[in-house]
Protein backbone atom coordinates (compact mmCIF):
# COMPACT_ATOMS: atom_id res chain seq x y z
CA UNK A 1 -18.36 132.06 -126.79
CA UNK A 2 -18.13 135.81 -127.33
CA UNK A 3 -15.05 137.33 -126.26
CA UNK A 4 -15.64 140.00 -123.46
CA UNK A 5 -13.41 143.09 -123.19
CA UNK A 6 -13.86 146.10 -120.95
CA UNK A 7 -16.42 148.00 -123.50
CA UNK A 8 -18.60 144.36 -124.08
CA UNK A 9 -18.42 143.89 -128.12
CA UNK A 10 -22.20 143.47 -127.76
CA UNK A 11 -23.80 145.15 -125.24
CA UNK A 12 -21.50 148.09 -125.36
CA UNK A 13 -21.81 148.19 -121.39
CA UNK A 14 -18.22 149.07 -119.19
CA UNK A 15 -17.94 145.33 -117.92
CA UNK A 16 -14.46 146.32 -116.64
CA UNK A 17 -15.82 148.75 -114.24
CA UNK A 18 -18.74 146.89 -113.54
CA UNK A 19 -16.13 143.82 -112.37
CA UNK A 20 -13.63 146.69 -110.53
CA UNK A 21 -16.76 147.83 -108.21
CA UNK A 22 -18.12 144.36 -107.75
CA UNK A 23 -14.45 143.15 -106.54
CA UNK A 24 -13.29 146.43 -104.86
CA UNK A 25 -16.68 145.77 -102.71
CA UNK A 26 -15.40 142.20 -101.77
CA UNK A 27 -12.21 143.05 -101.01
CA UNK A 28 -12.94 145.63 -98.56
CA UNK A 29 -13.88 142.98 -96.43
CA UNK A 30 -10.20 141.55 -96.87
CA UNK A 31 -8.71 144.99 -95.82
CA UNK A 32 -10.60 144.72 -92.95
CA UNK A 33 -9.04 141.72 -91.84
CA UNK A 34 -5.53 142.88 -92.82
CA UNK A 35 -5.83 145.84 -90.55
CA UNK A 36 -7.04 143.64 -87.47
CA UNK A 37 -3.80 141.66 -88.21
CA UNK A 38 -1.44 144.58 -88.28
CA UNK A 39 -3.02 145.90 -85.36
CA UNK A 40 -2.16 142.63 -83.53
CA UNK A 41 1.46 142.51 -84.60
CA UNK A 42 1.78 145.79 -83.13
CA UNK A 43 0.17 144.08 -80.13
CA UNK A 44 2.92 141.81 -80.66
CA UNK A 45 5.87 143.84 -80.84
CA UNK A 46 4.73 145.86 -77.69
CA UNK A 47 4.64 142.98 -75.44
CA UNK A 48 8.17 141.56 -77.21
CA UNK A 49 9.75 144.95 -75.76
CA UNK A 50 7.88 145.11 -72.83
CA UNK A 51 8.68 141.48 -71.96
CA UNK A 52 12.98 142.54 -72.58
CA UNK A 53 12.21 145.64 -70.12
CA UNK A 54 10.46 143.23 -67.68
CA UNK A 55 12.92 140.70 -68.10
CA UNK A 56 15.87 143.06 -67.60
CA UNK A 57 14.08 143.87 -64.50
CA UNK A 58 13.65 140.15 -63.22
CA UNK A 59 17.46 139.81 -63.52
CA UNK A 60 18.26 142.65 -61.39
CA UNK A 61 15.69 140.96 -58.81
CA UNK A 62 17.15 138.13 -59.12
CA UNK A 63 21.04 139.29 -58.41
CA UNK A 64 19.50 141.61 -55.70
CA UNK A 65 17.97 138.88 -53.51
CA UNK A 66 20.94 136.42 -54.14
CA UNK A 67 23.01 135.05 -51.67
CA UNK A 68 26.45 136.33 -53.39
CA UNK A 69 24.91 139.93 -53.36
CA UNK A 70 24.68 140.19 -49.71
CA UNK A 71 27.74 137.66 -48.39
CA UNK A 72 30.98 139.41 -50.31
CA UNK A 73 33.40 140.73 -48.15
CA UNK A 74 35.57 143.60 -48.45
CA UNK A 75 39.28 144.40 -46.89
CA UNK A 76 39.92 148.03 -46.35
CA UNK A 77 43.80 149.26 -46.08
CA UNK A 78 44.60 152.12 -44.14
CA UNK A 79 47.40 152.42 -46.49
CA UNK A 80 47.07 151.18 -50.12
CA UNK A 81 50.74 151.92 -50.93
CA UNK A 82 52.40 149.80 -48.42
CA UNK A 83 49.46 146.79 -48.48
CA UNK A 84 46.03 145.70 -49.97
CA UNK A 85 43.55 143.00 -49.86
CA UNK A 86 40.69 141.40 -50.87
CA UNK A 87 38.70 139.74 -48.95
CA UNK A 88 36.08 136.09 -50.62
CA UNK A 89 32.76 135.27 -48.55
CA UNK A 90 34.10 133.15 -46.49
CA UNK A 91 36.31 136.22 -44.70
CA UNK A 92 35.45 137.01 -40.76
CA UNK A 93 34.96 140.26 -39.98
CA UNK A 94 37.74 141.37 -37.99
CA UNK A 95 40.44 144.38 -38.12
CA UNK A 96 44.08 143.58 -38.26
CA UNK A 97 47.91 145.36 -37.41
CA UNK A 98 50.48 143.93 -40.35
CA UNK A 99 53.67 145.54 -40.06
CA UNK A 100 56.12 145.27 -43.05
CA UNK A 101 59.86 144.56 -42.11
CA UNK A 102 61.20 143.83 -45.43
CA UNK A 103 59.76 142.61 -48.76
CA UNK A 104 60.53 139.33 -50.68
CA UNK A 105 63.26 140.04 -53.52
CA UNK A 106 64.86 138.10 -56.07
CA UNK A 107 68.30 137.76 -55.97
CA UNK A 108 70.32 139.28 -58.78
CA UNK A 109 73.91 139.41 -60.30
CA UNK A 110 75.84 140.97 -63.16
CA UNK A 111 79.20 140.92 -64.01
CA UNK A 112 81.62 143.71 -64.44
CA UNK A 113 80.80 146.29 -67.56
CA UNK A 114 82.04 145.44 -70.97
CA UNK A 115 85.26 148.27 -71.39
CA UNK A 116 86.09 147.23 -67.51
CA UNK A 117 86.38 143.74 -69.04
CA UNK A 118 88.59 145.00 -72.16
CA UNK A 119 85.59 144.75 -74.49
CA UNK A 120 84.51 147.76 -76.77
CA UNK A 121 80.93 146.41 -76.16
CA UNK A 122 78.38 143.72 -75.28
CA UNK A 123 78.68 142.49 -78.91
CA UNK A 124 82.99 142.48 -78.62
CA UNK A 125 84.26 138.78 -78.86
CA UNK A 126 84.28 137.02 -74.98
CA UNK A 127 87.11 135.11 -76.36
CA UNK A 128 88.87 139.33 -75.93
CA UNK A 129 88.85 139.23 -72.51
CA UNK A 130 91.85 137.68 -70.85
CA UNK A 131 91.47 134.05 -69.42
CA UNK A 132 88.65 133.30 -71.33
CA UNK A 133 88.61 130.19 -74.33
CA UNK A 134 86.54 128.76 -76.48
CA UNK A 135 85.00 125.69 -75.40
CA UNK A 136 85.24 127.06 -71.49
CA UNK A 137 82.28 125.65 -69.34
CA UNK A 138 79.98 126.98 -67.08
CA UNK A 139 76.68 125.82 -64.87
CA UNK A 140 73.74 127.50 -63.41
CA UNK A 141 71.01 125.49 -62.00
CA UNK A 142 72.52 122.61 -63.70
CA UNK A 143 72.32 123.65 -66.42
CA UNK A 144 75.56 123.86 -68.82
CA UNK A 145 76.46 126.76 -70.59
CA UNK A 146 79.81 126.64 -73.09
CA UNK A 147 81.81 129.50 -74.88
CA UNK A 148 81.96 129.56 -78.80
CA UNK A 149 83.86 131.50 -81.21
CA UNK A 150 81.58 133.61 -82.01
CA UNK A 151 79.84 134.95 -78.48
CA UNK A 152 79.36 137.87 -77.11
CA UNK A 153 77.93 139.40 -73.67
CA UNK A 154 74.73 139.51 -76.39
CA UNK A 155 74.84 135.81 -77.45
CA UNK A 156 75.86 134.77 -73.58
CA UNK A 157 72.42 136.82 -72.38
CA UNK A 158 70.43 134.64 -75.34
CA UNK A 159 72.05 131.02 -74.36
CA UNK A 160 71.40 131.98 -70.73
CA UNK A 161 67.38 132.59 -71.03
CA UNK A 162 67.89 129.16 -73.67
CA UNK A 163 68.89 127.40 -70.42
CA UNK A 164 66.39 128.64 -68.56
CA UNK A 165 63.74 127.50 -71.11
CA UNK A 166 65.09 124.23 -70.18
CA UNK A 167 64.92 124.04 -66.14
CA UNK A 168 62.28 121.11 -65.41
CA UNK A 169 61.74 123.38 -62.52
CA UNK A 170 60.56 126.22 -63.61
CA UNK A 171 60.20 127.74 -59.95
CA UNK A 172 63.92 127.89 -60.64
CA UNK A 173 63.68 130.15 -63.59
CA UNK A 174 65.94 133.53 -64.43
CA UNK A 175 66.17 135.86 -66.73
CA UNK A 176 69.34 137.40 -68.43
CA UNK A 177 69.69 140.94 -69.49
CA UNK A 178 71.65 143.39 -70.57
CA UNK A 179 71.94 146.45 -68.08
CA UNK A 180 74.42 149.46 -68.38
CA UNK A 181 76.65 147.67 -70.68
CA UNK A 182 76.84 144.32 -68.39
CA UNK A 183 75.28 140.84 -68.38
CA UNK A 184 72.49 140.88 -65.31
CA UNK A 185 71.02 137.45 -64.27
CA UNK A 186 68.19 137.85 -61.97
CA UNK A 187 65.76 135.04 -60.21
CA UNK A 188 62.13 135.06 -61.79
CA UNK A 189 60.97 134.30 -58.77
CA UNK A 190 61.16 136.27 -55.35
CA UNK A 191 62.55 134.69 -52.12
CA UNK A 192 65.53 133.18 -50.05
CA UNK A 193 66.68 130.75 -52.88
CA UNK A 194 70.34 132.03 -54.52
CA UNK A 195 70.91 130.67 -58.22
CA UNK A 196 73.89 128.36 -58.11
CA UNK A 197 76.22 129.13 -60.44
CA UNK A 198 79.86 127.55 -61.16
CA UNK A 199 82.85 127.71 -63.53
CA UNK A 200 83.61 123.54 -64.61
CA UNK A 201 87.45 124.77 -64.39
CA UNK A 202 88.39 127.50 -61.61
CA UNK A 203 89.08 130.63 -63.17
CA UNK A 204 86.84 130.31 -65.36
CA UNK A 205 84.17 132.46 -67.63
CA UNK A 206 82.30 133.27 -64.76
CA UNK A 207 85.45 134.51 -62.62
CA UNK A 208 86.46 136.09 -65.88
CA UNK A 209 83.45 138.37 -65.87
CA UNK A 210 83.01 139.13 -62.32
CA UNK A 211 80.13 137.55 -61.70
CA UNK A 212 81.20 134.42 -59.04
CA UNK A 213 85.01 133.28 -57.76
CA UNK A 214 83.17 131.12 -54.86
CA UNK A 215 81.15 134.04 -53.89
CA UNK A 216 78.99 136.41 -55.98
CA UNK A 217 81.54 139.44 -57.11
CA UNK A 218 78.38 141.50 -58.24
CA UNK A 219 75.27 140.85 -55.99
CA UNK A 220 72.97 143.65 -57.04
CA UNK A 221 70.44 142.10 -55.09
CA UNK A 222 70.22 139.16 -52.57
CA UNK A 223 67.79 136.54 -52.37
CA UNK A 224 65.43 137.16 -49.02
CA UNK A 225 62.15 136.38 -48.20
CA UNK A 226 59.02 138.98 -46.83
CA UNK A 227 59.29 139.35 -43.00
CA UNK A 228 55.85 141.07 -41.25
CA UNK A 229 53.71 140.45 -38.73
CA UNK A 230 49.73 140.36 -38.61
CA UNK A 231 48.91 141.08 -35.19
CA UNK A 232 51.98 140.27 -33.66
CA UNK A 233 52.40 137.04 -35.13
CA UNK A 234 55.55 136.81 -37.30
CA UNK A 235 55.36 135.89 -40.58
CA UNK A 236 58.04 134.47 -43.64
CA UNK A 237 56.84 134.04 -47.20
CA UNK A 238 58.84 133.86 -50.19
CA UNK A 239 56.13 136.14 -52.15
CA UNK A 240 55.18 139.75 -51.77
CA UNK A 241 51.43 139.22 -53.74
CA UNK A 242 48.58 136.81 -53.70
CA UNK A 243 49.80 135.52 -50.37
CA UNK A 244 46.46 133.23 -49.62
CA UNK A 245 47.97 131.13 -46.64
CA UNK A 246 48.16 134.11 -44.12
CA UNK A 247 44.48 135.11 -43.67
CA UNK A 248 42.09 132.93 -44.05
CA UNK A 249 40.02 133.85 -47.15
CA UNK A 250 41.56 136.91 -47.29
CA UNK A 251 44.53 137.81 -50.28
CA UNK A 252 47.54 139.64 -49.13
CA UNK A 253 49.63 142.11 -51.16
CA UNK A 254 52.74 143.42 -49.55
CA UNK A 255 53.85 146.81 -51.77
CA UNK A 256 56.01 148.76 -48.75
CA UNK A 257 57.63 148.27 -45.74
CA UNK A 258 55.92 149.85 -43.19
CA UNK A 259 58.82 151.17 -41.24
CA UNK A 260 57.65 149.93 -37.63
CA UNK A 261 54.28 151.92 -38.06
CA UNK A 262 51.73 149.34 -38.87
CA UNK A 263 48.92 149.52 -40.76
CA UNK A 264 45.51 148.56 -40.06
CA UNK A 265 43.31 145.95 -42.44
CA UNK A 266 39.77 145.80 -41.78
CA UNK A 267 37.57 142.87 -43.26
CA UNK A 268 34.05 143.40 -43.57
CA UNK A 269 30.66 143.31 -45.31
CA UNK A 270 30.88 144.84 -48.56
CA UNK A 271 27.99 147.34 -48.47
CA UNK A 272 29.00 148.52 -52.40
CA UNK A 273 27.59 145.22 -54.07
CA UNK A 274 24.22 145.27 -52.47
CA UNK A 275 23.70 149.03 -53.17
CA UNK A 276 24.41 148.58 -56.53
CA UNK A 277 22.36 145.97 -57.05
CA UNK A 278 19.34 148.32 -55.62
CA UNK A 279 20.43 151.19 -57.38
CA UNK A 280 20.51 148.74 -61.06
CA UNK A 281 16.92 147.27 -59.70
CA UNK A 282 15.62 151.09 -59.60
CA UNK A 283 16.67 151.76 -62.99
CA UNK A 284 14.94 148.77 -64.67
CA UNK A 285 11.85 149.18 -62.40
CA UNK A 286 11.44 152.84 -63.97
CA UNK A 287 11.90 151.53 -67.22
CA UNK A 288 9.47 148.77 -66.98
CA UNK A 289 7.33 151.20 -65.05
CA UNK A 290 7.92 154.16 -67.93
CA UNK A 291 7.33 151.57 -71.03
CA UNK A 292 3.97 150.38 -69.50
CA UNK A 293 2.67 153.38 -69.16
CA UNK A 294 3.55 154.77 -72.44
CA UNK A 295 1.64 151.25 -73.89
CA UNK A 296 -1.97 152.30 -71.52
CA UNK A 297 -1.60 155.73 -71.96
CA UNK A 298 -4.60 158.25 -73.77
CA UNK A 299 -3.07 161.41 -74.91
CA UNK A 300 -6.70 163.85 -74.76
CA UNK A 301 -4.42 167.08 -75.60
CA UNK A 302 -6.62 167.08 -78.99
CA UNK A 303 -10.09 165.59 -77.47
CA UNK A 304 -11.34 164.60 -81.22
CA UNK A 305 -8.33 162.93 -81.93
CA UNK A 306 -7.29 160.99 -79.01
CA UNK A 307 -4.11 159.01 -79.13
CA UNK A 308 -4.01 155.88 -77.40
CA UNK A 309 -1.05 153.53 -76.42
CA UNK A 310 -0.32 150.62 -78.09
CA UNK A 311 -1.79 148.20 -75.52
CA UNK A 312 -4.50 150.56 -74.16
CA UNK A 313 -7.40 148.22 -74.29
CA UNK A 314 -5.46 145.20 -73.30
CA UNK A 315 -6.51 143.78 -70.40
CA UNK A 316 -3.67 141.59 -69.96
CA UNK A 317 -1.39 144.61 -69.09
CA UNK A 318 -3.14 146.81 -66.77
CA UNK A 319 -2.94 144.79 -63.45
CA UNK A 320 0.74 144.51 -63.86
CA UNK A 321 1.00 148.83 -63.24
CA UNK A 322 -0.73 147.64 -60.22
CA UNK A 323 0.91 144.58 -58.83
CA UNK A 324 4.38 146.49 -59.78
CA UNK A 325 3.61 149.63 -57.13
CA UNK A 326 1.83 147.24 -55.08
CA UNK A 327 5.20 145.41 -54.95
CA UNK A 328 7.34 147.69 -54.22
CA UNK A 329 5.57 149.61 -51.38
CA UNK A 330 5.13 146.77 -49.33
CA UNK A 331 5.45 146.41 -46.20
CA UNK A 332 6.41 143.03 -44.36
CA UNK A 333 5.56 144.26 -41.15
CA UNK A 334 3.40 140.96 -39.99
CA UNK A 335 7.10 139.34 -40.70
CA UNK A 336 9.24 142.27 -39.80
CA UNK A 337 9.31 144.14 -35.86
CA UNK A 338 10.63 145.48 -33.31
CA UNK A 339 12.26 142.05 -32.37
CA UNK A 340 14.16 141.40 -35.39
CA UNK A 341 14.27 144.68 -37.58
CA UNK A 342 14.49 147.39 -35.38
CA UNK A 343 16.65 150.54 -35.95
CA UNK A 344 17.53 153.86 -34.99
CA UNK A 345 18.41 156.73 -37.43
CA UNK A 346 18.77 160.32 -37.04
CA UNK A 347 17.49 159.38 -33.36
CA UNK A 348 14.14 158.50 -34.32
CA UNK A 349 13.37 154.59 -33.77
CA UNK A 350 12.25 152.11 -36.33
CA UNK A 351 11.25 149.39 -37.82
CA UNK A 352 13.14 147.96 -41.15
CA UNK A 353 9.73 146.92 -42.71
CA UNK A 354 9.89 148.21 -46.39
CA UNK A 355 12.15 149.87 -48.41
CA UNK A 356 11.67 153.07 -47.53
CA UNK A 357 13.00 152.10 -44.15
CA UNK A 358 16.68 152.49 -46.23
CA UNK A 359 15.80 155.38 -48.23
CA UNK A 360 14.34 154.08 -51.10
CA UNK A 361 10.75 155.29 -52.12
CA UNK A 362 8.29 156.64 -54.71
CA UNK A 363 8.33 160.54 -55.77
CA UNK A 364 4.23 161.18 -54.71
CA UNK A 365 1.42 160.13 -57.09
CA UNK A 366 4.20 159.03 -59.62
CA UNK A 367 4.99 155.22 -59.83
CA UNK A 368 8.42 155.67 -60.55
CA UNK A 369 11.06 155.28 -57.31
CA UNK A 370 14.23 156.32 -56.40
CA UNK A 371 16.90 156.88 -53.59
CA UNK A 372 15.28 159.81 -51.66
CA UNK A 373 17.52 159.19 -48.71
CA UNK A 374 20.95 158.69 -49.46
CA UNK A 375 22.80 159.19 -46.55
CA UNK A 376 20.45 156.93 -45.18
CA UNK A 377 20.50 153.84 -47.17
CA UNK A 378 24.59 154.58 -46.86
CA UNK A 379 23.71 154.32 -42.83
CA UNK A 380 21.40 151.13 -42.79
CA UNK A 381 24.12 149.25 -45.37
CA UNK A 382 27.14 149.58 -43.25
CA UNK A 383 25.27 149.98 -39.64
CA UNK A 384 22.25 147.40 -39.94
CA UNK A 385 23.60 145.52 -42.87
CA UNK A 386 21.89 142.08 -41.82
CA UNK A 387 18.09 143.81 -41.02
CA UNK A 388 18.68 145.53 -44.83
CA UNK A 389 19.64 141.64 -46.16
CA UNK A 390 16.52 140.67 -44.44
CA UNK A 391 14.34 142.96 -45.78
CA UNK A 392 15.61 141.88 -48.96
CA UNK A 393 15.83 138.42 -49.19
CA UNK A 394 13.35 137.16 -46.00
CA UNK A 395 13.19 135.96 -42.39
CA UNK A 396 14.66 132.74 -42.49
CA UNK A 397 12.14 129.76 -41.22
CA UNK A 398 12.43 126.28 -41.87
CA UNK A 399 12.68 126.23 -45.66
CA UNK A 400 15.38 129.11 -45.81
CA UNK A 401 14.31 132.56 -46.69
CA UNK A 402 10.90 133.87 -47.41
CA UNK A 403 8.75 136.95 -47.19
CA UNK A 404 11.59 139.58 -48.09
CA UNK A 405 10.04 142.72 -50.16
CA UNK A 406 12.72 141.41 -53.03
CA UNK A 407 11.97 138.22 -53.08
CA UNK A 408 8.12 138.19 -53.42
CA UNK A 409 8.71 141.09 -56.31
CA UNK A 410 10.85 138.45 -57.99
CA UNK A 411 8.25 135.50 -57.67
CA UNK A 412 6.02 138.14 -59.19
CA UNK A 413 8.34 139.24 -61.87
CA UNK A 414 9.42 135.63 -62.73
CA UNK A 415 6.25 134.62 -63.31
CA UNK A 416 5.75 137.14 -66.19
CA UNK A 417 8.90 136.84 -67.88
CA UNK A 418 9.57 132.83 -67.89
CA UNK A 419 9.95 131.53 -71.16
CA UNK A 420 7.13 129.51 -72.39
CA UNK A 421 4.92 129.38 -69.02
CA UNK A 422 5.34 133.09 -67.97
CA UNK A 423 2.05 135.84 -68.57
CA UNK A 424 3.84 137.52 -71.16
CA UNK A 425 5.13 134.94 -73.30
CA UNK A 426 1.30 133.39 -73.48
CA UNK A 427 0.19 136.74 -74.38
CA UNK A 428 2.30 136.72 -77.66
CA UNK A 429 1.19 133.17 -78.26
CA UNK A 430 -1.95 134.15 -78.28
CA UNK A 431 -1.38 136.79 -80.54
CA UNK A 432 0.69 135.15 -82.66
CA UNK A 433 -2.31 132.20 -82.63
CA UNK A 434 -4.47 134.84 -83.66
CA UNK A 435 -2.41 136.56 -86.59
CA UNK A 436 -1.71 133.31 -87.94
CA UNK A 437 -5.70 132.74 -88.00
CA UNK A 438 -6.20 136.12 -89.94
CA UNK A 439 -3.23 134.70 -92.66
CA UNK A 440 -5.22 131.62 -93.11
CA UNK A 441 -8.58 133.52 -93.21
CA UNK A 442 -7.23 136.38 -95.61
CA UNK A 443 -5.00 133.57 -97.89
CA UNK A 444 -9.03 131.68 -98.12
CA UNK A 445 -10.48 134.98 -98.97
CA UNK A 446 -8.31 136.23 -101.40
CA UNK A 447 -8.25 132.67 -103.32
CA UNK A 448 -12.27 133.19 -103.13
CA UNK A 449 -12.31 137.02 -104.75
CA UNK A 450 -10.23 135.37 -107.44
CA UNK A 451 -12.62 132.98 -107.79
CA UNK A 452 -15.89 135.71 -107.43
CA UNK A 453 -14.06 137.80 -110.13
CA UNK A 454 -13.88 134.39 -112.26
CA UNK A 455 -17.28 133.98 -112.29
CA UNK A 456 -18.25 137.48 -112.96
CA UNK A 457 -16.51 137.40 -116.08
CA UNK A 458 -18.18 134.22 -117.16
CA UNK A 459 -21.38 135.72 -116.41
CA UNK A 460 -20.77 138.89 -117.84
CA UNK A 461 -19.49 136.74 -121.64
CA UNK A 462 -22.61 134.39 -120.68
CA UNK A 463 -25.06 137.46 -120.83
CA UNK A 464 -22.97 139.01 -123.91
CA UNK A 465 -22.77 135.46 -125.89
CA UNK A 466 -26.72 135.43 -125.36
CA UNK A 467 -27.35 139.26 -126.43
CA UNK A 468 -25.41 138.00 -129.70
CA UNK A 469 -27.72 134.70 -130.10
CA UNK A 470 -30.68 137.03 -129.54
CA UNK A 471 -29.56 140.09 -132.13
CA UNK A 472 -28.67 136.92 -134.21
CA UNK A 473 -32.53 135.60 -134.07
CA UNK A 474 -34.21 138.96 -134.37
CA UNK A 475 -31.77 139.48 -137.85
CA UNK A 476 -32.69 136.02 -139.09
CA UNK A 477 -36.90 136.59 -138.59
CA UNK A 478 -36.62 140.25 -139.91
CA UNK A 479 -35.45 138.86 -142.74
CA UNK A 480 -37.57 135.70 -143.09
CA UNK A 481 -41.25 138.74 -142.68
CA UNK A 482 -39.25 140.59 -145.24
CA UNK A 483 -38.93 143.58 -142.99
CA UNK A 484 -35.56 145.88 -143.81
């Protein structure tokens, strides 16, 4: 067979170019395919972000219209210096006098400084000061302590916390230190129980160093419990903080004695969590809101060059512009009146309905939304805090809660974002379905232009192996007539 290169050795034709068109032609069609498929992953990567805007927004519907949104209580102190609180769920609403007589303390004792004791320092021999021996024993909290050569108020302070380490009890705890040149002991824990403390022979180390001859020499501190009362009731705990067992569901935390002028505790609904949770529910709705628009958008500033968005002709995506104003503009008024969701605000009468009943509302034409009242969704939170919940979550019937302007967003929302069964993730399915059709397709056609340009070559050495045979004939019978 003749060999074909790009000038043909017989015909003298350019079979290379020829070939180039012929394929170029065919694989136009593959470009075409391409392109379709890069258009839908774009597709696909729009409705991947939108679906992590939407979803963000579904959460913050989701923690709005839950229960532990609207039911956390809050404890307000007159005065945070002398007490504060905090309040769980479970807290009544109620105001209450506590008035601080004395705060828990640990008790606390040192003995005499080291040059009072004869010492040059808390690292001087004990074994210097007079009356004191090695091998001389002493307890505290049963625990035995004994004098060696070698201590020192530094090495007494270090065996000390060692015995303390070792308390089974470790509600009986102390800690030694070393304070203005003396050995302190001091209680971990606050309260009316004293640290016992003995010398095994009287006279001993501990008499020695001031610190106990049947009574405590130096008591820096004594051992006492926390005296108030909460409305008139006394009271006696051991602790100053984290006192549980006083009001129910409510933590105490006693900083100041109050000095016979009591303050003044107030438990109640705490209006921060809810607002919050609106004001995080506004952000992701204008973001969703922002992000969908940007994807159906037309941009006619240059009217032979319009720009569309990404998902322009999708007609997945425009109801949800729609449904999302629709949403939040509602109004539950067939659910909502002047029986159960009335109000009064800067003396004009109403009816909690819709959000913009607490101050919450879109700016015009736009669809984005915001606080336009503040003051006023302050006033409905703290004044009508259970007609805002309700507006929120639903009127309860027989199954719980239902037709709150929250709550039917979120049933809305939910069903977009689930995973697997939600709008948006069958959307990228589809998509996905559909790009992985154009791989197959383009992977077919491509294995088919290899095969077209195949052939073309064959045909092209066919035609040039049968102008050879030809020239070959006409040489052969030009010679045979004799003909030059």
């Amino acid at each position: 067979m003749t060999v074909v290169n790009s000038a043909g050795m017989v015909s003298g034709m350019d079979i290379q170019s020829f070939v180039d068109k012929l394929v170029k032609a065919e694989s136009a069609k593959i470009t075409k395919i391409e392109d379709k498929q890069i258009a839908v992953q774009a597709d696909v990567s729009a409705w991947t972000a939108l679906s992590g805007t939407m979803s963000s927004l579904t959460s913050s519907l989701y923690t709005l219209r839950s229960y532990d949104t609207w039911n956390k209580m809050a404890a307000t102190s007159s005065d945070i210096t002398k007490v504060t609180a905090t309040a769980s769920s479970g807290a009544l609403a109620k105001t209450y006098s506590i008035d601080v007589t004395r705060l828990a303390q640990a008790q606390s004792i040192a003995s005499s400084k080291a040059s009072d004791l004869g010492l040059t320092g808390v690292d001087d021999l004990l074994t210097n000061v007079s009356g004191i021996n090695v091998f001389d024993q002493f307890t505290i909290e049963g625990e035995t302590v004994t004098i060696e050569a070698d201590d020192t108020l530094d090495t007494l302070r270090d065996k000390l916390n060692g015995a303390s380490d070792d308390l089974v009890d470790q509600t009986k705890a102390f800690t030694a230190t070393i304070l203005d040149n003396r050995l302190v002991i001091t209680r971990d824990n606050t309260g009316s129980d004293i640290m016992p403390v003995s010398d095994v022979w009287p006279g001993g180390v501990l008499d020695k160093l001031n610190i106990y001859n049947g009574s405590y020499e130096n008591q820096l501190s004594a051992a006492q419990t926390a005296l108030f009362t909460v409305n008139n009731a006394t009271i006696e705990r051991s602790s100053n903080t984290d006192l549980t067992d006083v009001i129910e569901n409510v933590t105490l935390n006693l900083l100041n004695e109050t000095d016979g002028d009591p303050i003044t505790l107030r438990i109640d609904r705490n209006t921060d969590t809810p607002k919050a949770a609106l004001l995080d529910f506004i952000t992701n709705y204008n973001a969703t809101v922002a992000k969908i628009q940007s994807y159906t958008s037309i941009d006619l500033s240059n009217p032979k060059k319009p720009v569309t968005g990404e998902l322009q002709d999708d007609q997945q995506i425009t109801p949800m512009l729609y449904n999302l104003r629709r949403l939040v503009t509602a109004s539950q008024y067939q659910y909502m009146d002047s029986t159960n969701a009335a109000y009064s605000y800067g003396g004009q009468a109403g009816v909690m309905d819709s959000l913009e009943d607490i101050g919450i509302w879109t700016s015009g034409k736009e669809n984005s939304i915001s606080v336009v009242d503040e003051d006023k969704l302050d006033a409905m939170l703290a004044n009508y805090f259970d007609k805002a919940e309700q507006l929120v979550r639903g009127v309860s019937d027989t199954e719980g809660l239902s037709h709150g302007v929250i709550d039917e967003f979120y049933t809305y929302a939910d069903a977009q974002t689930s995973k697997l069964t939600g709008m948006i993730d069958k959307r990228v399915v589809s998509l996905q379905d559909k790009i992985t059709a154009y791989t197959v397709q383009t992977e077919k056609m491509w294995q088919d232009l290899d095969a077209y340009e195949q052939k073309l070559w064959k045909q092209f050495g066919a035609m040039e192996d049968a102008m050879a045979s030809l020239q070959s004939q006409m040489a052969s019978l030009t010679s045979m007539l004799g003909m030059k």
